[in-house]
N, C-alpha and C. Protein backbone atom coordinates (compact mmCIF):
# COMPACT_ATOMS: atom_id res chain seq x y z
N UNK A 1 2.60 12.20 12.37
CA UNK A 1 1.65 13.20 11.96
C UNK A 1 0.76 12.66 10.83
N UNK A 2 1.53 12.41 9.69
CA UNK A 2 0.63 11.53 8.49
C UNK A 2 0.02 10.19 9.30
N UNK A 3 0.59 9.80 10.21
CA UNK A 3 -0.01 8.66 10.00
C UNK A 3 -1.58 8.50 10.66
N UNK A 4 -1.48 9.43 12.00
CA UNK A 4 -2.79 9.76 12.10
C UNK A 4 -3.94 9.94 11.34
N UNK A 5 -3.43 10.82 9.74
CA UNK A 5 -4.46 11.27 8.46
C UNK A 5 -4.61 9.70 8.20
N UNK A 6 -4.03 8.98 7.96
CA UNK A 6 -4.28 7.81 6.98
C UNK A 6 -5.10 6.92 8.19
N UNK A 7 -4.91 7.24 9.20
CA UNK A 7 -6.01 5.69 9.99
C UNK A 7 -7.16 6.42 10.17
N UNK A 8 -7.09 7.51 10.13
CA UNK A 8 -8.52 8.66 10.17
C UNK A 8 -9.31 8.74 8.68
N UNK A 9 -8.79 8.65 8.35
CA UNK A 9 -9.33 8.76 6.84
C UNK A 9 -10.55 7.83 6.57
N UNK A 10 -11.32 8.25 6.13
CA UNK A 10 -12.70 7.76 5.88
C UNK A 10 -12.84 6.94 4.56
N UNK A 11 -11.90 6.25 4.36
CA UNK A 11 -11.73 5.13 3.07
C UNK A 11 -12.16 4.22 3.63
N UNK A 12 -13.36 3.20 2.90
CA UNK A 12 -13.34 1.52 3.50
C UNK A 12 -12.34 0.86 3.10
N UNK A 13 -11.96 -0.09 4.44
CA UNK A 13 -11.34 -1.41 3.78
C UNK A 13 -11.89 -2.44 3.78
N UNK A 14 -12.41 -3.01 2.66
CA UNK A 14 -12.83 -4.31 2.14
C UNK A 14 -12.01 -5.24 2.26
N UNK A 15 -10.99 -5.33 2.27
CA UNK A 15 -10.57 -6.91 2.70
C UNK A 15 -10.23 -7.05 3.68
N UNK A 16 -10.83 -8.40 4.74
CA UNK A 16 -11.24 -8.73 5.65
C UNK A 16 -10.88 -9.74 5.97
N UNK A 17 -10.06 -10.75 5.59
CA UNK A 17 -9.24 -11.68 5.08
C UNK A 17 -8.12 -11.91 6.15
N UNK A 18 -7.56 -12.65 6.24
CA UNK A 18 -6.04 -13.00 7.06
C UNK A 18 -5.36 -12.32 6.11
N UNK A 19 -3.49 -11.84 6.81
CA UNK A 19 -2.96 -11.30 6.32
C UNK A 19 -2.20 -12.22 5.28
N UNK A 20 -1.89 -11.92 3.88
CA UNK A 20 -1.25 -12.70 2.91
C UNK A 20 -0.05 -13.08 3.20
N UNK A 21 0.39 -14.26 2.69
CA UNK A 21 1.42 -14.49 2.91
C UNK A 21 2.79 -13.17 2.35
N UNK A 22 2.33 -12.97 1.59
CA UNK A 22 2.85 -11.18 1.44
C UNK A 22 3.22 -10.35 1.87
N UNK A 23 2.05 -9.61 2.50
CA UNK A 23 2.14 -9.32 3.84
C UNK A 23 2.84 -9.23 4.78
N UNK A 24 2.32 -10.93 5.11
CA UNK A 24 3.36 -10.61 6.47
C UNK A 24 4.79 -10.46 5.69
N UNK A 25 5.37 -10.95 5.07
CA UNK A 25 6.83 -10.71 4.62
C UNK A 25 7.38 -9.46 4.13
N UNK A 26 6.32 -8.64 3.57
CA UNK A 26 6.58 -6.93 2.52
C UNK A 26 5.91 -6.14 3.22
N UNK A 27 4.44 -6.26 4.09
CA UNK A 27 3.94 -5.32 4.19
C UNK A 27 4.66 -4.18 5.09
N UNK A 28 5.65 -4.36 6.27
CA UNK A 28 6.30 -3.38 6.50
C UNK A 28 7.28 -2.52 5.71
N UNK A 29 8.29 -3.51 4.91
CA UNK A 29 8.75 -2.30 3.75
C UNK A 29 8.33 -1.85 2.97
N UNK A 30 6.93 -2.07 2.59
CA UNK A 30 5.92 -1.57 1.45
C UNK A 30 5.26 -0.46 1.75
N UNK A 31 5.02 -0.21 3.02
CA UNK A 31 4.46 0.76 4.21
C UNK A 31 5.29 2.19 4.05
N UNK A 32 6.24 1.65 4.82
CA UNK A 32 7.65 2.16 4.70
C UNK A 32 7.69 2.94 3.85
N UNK A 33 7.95 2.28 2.39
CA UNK A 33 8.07 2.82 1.14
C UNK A 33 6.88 4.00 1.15
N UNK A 34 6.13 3.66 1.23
CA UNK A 34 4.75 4.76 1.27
C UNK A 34 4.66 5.98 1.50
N UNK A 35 4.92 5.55 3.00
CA UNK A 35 4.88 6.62 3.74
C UNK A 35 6.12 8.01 3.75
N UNK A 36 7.44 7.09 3.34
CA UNK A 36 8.56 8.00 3.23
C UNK A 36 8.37 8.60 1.89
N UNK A 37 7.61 8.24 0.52
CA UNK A 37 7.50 9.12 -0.49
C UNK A 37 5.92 9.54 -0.47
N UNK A 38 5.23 9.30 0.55
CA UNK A 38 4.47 10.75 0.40
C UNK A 38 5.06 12.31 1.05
N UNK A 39 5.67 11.75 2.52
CA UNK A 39 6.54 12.85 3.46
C UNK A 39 7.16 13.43 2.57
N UNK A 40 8.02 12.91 1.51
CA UNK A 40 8.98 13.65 0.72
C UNK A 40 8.35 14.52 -0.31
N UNK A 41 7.27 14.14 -0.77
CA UNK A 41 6.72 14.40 -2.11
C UNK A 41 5.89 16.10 -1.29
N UNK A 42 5.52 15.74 0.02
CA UNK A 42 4.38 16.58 0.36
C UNK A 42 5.35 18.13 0.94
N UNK A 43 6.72 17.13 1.73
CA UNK A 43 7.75 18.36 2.25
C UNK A 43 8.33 19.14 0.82
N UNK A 44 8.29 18.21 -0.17
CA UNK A 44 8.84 19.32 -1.41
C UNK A 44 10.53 19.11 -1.43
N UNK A 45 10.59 17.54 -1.22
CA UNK A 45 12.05 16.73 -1.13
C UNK A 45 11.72 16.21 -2.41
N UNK A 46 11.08 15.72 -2.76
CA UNK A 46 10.85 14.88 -4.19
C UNK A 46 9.56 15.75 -4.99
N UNK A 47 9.66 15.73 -6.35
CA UNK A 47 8.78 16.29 -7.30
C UNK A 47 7.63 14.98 -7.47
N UNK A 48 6.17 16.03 -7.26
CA UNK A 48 5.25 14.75 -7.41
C UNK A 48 4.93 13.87 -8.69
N UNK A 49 6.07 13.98 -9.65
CA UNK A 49 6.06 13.08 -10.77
C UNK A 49 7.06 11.93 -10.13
N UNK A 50 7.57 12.04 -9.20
CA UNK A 50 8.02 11.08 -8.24
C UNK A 50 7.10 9.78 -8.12
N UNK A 51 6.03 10.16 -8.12
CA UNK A 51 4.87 9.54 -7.60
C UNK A 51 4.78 8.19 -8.20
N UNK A 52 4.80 8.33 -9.71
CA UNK A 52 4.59 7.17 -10.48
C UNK A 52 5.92 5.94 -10.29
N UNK A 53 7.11 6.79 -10.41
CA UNK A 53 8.35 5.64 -9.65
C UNK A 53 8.47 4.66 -8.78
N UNK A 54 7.37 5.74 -7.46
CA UNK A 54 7.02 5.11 -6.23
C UNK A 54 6.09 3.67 -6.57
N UNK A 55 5.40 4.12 -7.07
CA UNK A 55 4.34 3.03 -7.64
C UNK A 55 5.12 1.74 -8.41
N UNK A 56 5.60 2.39 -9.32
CA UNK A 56 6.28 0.74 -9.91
C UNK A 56 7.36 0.04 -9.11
N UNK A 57 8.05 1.19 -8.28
CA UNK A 57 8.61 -0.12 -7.44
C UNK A 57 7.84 -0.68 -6.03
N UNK A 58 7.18 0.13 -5.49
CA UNK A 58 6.19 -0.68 -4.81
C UNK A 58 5.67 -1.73 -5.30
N UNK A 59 4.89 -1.73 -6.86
CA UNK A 59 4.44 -3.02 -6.95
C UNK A 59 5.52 -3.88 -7.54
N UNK A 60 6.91 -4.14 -7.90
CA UNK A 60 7.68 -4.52 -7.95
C UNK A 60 8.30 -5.24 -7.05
N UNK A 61 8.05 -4.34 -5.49
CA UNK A 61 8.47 -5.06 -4.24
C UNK A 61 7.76 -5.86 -3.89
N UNK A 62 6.85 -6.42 -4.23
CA UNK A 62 5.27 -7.48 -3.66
C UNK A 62 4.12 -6.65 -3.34
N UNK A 63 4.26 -6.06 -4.02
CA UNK A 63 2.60 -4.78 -4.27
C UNK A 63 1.71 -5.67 -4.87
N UNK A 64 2.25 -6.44 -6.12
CA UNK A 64 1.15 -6.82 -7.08
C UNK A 64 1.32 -8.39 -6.74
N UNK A 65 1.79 -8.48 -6.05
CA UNK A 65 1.43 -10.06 -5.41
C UNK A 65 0.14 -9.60 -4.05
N UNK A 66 0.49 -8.67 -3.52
CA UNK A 66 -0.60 -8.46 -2.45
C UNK A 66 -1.44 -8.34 -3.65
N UNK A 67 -1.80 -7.59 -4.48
CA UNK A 67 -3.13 -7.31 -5.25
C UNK A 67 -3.58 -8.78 -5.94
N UNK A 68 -3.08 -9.20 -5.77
CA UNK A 68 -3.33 -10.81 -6.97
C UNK A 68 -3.93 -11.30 -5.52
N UNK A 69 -2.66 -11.50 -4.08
CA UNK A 69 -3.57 -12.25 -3.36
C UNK A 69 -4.90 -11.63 -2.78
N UNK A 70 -5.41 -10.56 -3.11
CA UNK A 70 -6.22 -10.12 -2.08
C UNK A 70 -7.54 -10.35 -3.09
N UNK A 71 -7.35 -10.10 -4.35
CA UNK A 71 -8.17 -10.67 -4.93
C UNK A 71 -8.92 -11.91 -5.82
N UNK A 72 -7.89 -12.98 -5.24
CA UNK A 72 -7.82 -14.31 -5.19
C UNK A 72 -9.02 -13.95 -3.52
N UNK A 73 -8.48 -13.70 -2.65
CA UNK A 73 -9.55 -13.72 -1.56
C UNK A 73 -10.97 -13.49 -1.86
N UNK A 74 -11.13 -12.23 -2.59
CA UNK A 74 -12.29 -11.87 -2.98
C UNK A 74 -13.20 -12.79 -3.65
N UNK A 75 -12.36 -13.46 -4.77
CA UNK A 75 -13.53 -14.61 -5.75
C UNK A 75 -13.78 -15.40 -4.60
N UNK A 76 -13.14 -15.62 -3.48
CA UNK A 76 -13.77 -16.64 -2.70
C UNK A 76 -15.15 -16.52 -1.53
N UNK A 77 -15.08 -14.97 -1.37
CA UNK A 77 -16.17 -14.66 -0.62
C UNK A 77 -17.07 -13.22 -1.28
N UNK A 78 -17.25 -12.69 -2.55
CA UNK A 78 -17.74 -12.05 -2.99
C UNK A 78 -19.82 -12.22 -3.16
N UNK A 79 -20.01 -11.63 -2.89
CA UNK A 79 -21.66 -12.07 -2.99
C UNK A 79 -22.35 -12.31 -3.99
């Protein structure tokens, strides 16, 4: 059901790039992670001060290695 909202969703994605070595290794449990604490947060299983938890261990799990690599990509093709 969510996941339909999120590929529908009218956000650009700017990076255009091969997938990081990251990626391919986290991006499914990072996903994962995502998606099961928004479901929870939105069903009213978790309190949305939840939210910020979610976040530091996401980027804890290779969140902020995807963000380092994606914008290591960027200095390389930025205009």
């Amino acid at each position: 059901m969510l996941q339909k909202f999120f590929t529908s969703a009218d956000v650009p994605e700017y990076f255009q790039g091969a997938l990081t070595k990251t990626m391919l290794s986290r991006q499914e449990l990072l996903t994962k992670m995502q998606m099961d604490t928004y479901i929870e947060v939105i069903y009213g299983k978790k309190p949305a001060a939840e939210f910020d938890s979610f976040v530091a261990k996401w980027r804890s799990s290779g969140g902020d290695n995807i963000i380092q690599e994606v914008n290591e990509w960027y200095e390389t093709v930025k205009p």
